[in-house]
PDB file of N, CA and C in Angstrom:
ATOM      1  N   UNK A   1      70.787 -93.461  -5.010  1.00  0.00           N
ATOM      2  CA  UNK A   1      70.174 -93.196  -6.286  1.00  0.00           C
ATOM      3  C   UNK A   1      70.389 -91.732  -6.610  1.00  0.00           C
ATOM      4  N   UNK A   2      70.609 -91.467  -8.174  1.00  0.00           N
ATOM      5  CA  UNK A   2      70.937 -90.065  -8.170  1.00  0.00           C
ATOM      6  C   UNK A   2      69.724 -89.942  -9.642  1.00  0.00           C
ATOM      7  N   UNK A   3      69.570 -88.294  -9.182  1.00  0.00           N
ATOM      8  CA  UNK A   3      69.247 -87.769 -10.645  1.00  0.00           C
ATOM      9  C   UNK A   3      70.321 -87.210 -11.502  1.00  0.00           C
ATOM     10  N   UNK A   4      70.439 -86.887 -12.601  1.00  0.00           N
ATOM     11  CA  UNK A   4      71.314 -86.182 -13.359  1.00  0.00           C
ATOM     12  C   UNK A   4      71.200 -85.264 -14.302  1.00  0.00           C
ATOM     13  N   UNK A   5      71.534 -84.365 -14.212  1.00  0.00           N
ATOM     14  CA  UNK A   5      71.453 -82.729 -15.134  1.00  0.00           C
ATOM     15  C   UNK A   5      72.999 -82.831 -15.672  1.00  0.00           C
ATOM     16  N   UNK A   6      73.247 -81.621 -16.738  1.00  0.00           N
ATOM     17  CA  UNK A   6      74.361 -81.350 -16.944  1.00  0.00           C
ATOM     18  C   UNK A   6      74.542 -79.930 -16.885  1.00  0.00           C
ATOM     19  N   UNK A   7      75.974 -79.203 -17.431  1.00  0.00           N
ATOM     20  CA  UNK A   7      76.264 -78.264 -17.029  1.00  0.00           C
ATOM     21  C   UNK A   7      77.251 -77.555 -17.740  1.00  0.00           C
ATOM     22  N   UNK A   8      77.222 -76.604 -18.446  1.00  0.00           N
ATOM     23  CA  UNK A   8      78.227 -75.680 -19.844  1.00  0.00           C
ATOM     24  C   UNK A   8      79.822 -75.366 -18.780  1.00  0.00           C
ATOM     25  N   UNK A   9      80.719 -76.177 -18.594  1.00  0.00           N
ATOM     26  CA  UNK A   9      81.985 -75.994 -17.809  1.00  0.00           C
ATOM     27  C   UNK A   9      82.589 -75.146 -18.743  1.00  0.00           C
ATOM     28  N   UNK A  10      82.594 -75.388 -19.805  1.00  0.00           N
ATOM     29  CA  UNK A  10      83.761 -73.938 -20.691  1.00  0.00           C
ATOM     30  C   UNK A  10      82.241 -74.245 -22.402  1.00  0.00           C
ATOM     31  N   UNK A  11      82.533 -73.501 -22.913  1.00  0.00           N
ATOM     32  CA  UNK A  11      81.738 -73.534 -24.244  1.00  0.00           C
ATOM     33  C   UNK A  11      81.531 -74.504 -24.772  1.00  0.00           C
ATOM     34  N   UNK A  12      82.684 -75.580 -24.944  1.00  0.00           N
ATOM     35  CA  UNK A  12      82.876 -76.454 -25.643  1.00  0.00           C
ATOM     36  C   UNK A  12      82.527 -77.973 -24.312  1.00  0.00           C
ATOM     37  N   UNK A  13      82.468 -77.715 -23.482  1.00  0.00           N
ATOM     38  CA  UNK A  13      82.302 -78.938 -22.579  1.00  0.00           C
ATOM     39  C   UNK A  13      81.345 -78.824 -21.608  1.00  0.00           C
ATOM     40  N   UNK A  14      80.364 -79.811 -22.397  1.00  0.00           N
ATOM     41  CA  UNK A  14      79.780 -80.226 -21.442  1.00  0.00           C
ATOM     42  C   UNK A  14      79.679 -81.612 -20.325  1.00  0.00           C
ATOM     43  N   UNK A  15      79.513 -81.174 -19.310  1.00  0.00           N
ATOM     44  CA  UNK A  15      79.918 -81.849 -17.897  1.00  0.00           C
ATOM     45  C   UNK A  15      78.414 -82.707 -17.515  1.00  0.00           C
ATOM     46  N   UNK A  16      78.197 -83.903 -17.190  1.00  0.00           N
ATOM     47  CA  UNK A  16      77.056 -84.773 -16.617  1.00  0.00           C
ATOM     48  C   UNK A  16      77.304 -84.126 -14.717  1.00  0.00           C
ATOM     49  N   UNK A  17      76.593 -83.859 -13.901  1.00  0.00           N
ATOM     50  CA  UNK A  17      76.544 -83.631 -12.925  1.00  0.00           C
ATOM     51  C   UNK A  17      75.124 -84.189 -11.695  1.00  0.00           C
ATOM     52  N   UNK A  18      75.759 -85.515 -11.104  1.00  0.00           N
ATOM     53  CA  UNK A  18      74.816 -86.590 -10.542  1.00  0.00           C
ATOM     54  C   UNK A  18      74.261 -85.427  -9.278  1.00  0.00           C
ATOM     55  N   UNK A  19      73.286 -85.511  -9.314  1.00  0.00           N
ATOM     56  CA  UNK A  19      72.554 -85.379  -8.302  1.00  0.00           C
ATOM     57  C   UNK A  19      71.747 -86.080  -7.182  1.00  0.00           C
ATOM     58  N   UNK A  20      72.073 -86.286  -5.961  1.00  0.00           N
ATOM     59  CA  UNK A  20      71.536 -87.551  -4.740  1.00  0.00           C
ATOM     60  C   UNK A  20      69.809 -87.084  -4.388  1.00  0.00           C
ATOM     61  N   UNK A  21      69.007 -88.290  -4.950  1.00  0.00           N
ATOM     62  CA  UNK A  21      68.080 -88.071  -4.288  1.00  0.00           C
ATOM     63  C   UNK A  21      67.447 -89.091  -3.103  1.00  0.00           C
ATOM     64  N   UNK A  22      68.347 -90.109  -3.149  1.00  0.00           N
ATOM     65  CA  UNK A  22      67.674 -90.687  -2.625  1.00  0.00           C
ATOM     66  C   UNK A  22      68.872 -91.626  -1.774  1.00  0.00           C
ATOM     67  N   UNK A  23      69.108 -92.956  -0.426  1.00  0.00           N
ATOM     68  CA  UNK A  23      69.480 -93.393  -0.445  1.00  0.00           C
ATOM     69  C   UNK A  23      68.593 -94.682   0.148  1.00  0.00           C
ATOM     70  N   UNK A  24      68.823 -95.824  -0.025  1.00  0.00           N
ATOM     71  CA  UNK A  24      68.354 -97.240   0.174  1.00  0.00           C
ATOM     72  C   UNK A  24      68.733 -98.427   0.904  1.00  0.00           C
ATOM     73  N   UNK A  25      68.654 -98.665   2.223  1.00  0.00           N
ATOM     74  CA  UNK A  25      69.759 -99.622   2.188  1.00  0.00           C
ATOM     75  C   UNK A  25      68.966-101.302   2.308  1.00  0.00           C
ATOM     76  N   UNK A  26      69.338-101.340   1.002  1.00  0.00           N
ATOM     77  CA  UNK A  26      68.408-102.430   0.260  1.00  0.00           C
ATOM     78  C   UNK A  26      68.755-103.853   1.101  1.00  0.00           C
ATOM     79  N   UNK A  27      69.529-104.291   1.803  1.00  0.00           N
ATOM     80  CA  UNK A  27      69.918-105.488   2.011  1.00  0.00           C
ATOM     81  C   UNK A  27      69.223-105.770   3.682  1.00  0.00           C
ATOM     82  N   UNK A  28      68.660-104.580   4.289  1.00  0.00           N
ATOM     83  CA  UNK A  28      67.887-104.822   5.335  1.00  0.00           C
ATOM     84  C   UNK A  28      66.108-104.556   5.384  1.00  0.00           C
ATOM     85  N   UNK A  29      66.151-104.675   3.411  1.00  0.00           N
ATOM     86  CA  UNK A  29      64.340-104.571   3.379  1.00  0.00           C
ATOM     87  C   UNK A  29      63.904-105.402   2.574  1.00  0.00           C
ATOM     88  N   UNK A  30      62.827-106.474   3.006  1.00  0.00           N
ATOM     89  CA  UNK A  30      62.563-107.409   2.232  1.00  0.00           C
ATOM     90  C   UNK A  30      62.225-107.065   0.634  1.00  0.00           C
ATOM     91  N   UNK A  31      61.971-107.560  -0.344  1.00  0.00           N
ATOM     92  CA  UNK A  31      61.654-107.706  -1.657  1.00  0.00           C
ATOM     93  C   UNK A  31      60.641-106.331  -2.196  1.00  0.00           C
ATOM     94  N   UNK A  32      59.440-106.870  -1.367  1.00  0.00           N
ATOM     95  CA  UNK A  32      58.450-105.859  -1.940  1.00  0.00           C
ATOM     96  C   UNK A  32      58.890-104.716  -1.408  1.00  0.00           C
ATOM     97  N   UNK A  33      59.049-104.123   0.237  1.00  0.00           N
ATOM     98  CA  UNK A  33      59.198-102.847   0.527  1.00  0.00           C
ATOM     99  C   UNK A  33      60.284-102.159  -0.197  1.00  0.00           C
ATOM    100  N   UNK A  34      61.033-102.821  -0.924  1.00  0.00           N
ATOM    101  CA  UNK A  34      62.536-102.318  -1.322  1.00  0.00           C
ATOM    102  C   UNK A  34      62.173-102.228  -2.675  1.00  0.00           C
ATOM    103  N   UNK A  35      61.355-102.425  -3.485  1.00  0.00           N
ATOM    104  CA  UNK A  35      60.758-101.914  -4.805  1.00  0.00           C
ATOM    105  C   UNK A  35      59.981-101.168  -4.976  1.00  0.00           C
ATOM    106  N   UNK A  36      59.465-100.794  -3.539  1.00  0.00           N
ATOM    107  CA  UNK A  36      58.557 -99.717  -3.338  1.00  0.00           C
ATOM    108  C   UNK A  36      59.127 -99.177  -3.003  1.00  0.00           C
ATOM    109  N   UNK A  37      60.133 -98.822  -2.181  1.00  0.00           N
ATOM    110  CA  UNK A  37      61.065 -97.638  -1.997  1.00  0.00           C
ATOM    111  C   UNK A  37      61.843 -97.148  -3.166  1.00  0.00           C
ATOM    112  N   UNK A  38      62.119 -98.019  -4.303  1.00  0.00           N
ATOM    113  CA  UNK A  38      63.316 -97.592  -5.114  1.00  0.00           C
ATOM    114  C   UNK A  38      61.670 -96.944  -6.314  1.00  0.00           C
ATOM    115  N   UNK A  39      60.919 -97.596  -6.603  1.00  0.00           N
ATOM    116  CA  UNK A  39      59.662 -96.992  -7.608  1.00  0.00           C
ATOM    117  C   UNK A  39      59.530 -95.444  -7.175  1.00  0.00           C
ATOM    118  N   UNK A  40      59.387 -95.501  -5.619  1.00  0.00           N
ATOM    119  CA  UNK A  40      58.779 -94.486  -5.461  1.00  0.00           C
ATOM    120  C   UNK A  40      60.221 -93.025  -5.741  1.00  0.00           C
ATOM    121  N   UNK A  41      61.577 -93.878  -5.067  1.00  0.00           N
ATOM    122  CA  UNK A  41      62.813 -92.708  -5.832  1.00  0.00           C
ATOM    123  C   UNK A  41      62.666 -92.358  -6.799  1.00  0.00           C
ATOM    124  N   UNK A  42      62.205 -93.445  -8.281  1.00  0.00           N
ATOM    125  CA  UNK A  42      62.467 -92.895  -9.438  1.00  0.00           C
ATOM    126  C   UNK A  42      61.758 -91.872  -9.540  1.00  0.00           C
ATOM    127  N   UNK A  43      60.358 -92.440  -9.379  1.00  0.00           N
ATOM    128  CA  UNK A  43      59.251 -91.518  -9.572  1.00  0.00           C
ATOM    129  C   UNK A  43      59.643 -90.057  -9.392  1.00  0.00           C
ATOM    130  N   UNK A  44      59.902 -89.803  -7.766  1.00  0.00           N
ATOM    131  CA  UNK A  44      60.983 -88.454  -7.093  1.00  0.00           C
ATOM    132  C   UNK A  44      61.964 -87.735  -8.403  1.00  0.00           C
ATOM    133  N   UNK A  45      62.637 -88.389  -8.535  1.00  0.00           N
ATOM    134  CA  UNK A  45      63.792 -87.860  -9.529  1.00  0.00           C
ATOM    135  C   UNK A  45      63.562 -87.696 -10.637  1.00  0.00           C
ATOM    136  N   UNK A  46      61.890 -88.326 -11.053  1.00  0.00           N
ATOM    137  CA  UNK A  46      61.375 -87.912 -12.832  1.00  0.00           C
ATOM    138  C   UNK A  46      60.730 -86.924 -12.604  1.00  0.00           C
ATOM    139  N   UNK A  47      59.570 -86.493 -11.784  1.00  0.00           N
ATOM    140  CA  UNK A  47      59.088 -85.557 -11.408  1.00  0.00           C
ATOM    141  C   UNK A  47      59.638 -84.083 -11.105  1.00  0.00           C
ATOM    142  N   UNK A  48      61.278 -84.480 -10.315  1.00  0.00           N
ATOM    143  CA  UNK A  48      62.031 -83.033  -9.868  1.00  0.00           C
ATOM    144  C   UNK A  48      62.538 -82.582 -11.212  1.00  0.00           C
ATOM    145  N   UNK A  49      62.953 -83.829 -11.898  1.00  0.00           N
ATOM    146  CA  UNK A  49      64.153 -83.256 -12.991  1.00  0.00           C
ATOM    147  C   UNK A  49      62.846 -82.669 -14.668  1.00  0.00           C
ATOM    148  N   UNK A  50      61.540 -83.517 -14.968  1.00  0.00           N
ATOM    149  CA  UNK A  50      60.514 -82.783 -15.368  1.00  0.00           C
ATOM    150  C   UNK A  50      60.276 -81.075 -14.789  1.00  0.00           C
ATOM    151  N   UNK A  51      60.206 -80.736 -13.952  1.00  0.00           N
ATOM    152  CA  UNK A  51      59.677 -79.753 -13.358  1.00  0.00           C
ATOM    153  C   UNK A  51      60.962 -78.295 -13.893  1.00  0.00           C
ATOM    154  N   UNK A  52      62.142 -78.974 -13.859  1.00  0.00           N
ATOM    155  CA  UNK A  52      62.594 -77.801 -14.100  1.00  0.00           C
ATOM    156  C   UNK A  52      63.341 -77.282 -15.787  1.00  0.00           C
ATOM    157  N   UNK A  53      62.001 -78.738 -17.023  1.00  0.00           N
ATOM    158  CA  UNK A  53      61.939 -77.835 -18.286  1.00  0.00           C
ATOM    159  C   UNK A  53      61.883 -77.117 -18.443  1.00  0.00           C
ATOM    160  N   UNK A  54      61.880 -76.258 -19.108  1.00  0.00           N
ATOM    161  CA  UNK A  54      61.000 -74.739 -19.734  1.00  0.00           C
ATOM    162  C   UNK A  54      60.229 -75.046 -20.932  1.00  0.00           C
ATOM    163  N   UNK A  55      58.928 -74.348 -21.845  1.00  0.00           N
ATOM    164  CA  UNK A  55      58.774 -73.961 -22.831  1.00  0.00           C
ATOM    165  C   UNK A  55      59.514 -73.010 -23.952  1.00  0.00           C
ATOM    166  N   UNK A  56      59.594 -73.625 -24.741  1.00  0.00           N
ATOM    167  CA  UNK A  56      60.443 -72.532 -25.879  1.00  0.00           C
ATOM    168  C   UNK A  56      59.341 -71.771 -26.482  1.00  0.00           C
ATOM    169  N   UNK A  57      59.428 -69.778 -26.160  1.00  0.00           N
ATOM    170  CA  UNK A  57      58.457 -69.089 -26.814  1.00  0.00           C
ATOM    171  C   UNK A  57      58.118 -68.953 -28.230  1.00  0.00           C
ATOM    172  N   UNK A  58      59.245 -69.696 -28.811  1.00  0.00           N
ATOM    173  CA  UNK A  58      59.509 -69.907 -30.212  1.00  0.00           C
ATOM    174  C   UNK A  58      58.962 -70.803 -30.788  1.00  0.00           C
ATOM    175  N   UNK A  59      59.717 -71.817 -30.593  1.00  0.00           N
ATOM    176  CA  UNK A  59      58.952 -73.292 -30.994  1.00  0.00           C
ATOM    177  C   UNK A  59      58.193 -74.294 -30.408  1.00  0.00           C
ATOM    178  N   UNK A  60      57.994 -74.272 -28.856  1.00  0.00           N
ATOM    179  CA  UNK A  60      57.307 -74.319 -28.043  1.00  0.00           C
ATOM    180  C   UNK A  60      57.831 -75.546 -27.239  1.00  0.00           C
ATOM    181  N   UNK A  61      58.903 -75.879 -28.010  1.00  0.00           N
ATOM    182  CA  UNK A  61      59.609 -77.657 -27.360  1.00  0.00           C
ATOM    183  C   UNK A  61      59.829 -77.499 -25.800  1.00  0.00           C
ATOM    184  N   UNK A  62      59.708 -78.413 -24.519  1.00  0.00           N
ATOM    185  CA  UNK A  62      60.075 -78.820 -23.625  1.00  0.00           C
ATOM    186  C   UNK A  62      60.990 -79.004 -23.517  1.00  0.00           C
ATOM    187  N   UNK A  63      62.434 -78.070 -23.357  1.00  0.00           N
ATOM    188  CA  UNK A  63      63.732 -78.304 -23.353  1.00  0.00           C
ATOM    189  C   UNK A  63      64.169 -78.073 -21.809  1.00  0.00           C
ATOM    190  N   UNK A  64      65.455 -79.441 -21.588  1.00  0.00           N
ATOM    191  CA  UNK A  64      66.125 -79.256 -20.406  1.00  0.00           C
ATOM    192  C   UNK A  64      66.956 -77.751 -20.192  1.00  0.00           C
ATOM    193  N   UNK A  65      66.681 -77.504 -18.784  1.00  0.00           N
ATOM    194  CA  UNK A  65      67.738 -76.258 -18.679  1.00  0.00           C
ATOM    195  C   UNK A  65      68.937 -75.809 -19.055  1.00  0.00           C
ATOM    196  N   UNK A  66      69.867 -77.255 -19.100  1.00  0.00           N
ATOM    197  CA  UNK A  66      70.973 -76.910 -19.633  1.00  0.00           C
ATOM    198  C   UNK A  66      71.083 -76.708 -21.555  1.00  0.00           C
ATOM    199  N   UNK A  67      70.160 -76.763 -22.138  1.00  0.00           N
ATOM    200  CA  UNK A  67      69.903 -76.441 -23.242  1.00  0.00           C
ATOM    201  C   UNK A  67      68.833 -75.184 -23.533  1.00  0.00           C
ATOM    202  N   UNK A  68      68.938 -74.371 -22.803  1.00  0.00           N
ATOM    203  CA  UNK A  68      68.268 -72.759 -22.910  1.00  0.00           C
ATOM    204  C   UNK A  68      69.036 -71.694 -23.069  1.00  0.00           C
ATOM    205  N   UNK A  69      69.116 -71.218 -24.004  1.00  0.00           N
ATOM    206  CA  UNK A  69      69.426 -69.826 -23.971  1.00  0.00           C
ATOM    207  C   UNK A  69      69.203 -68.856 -22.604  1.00  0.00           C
ATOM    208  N   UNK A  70      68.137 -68.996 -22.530  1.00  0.00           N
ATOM    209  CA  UNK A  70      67.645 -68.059 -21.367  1.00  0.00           C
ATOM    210  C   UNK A  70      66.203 -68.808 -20.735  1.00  0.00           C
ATOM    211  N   UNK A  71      65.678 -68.419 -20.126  1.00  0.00           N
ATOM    212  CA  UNK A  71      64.349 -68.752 -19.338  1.00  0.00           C
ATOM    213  C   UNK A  71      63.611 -69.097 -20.300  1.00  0.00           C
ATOM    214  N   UNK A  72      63.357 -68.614 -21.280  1.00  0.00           N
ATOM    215  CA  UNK A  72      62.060 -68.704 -22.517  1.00  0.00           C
ATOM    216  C   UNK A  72      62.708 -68.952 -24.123  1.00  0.00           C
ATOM    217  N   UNK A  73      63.807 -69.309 -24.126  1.00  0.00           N
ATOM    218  CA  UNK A  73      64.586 -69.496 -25.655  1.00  0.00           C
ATOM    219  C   UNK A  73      65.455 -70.684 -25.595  1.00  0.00           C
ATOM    220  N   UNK A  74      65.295 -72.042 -26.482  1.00  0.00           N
ATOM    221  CA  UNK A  74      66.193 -72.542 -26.349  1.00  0.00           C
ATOM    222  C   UNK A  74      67.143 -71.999 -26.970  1.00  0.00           C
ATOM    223  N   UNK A  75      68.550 -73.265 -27.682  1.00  0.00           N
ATOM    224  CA  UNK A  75      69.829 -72.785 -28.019  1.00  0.00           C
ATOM    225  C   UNK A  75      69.711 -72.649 -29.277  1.00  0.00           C
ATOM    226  N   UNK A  76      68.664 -73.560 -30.115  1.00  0.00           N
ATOM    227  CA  UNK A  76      68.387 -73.841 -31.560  1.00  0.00           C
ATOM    228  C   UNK A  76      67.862 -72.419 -31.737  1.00  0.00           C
ATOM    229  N   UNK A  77      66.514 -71.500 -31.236  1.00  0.00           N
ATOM    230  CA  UNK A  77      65.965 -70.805 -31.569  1.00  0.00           C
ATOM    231  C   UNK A  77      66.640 -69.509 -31.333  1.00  0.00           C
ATOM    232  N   UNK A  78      67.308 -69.487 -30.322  1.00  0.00           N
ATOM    233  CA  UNK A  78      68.627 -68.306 -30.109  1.00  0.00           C
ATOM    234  C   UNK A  78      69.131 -68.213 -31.139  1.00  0.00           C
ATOM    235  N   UNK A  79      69.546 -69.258 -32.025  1.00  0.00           N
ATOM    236  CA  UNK A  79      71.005 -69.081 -32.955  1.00  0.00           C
ATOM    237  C   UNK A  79      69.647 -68.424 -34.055  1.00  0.00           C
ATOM    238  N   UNK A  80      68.352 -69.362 -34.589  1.00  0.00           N
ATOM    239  CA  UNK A  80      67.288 -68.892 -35.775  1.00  0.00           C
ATOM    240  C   UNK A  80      66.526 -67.199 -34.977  1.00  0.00           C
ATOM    241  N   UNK A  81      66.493 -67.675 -34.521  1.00  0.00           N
ATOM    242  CA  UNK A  81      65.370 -66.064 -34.208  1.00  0.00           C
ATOM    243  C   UNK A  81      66.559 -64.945 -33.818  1.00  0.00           C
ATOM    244  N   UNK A  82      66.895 -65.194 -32.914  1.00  0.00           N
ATOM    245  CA  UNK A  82      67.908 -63.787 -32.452  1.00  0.00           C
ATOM    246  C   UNK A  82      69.286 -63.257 -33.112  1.00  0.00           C
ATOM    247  N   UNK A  83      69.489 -64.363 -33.979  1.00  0.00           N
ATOM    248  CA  UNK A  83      70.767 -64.078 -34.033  1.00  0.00           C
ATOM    249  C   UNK A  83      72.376 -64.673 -33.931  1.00  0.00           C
ATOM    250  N   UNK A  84      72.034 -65.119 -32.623  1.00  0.00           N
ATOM    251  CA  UNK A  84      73.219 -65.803 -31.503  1.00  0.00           C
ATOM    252  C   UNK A  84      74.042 -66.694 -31.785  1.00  0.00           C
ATOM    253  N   UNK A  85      75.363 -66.529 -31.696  1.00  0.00           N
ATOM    254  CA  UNK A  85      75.877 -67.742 -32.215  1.00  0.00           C
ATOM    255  C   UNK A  85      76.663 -68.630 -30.882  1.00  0.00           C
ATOM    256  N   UNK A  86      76.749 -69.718 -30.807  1.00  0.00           N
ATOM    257  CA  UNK A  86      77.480 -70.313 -30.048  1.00  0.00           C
ATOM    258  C   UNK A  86      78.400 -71.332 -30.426  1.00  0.00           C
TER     259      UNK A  86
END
């Protein structure tokens, strides 16, 4: 099981980049334990990949990392507030 982020490879391309959190080997666990193992992955991988939003000081949206300007600006409010063009 993977999580997935992405990633600015040149300006113009952006790249999906899987991340492993988990592995399962489903065919030696009966029914229930093996839906409880895979619930409890997702859960894992919504929680890690939640955690590393930011707030926008601007507009205040919950944006993924790969859509930040910086730590505290997304890309929308970079280009309106600062200036920035991309």
């Amino acid at each position: 099981m993977s999580s997935f982020a992405g990633g600015w490879e040149t300006p113009f391309n952006f790249v999906v980049e899987p991340r492993r959190v988990g592995l399962v080997k489903w065919k030696r666990l009966p029914e229930t334990p093996l839906l409880n193992a895979i619930s409890a992955l997702i859960k894992g991988a919504r929680e890690a990949r939640l955690s590393q939003f930011q707030t926008c000081q601007y507009c205040g949206k919950h944006t993924a990392p790969e859509w930040l300007h910086d730590d505290q600006v997304c890309q929308g409010c970079a280009d309106r507030q600062l200036g920035v063009v991309h």
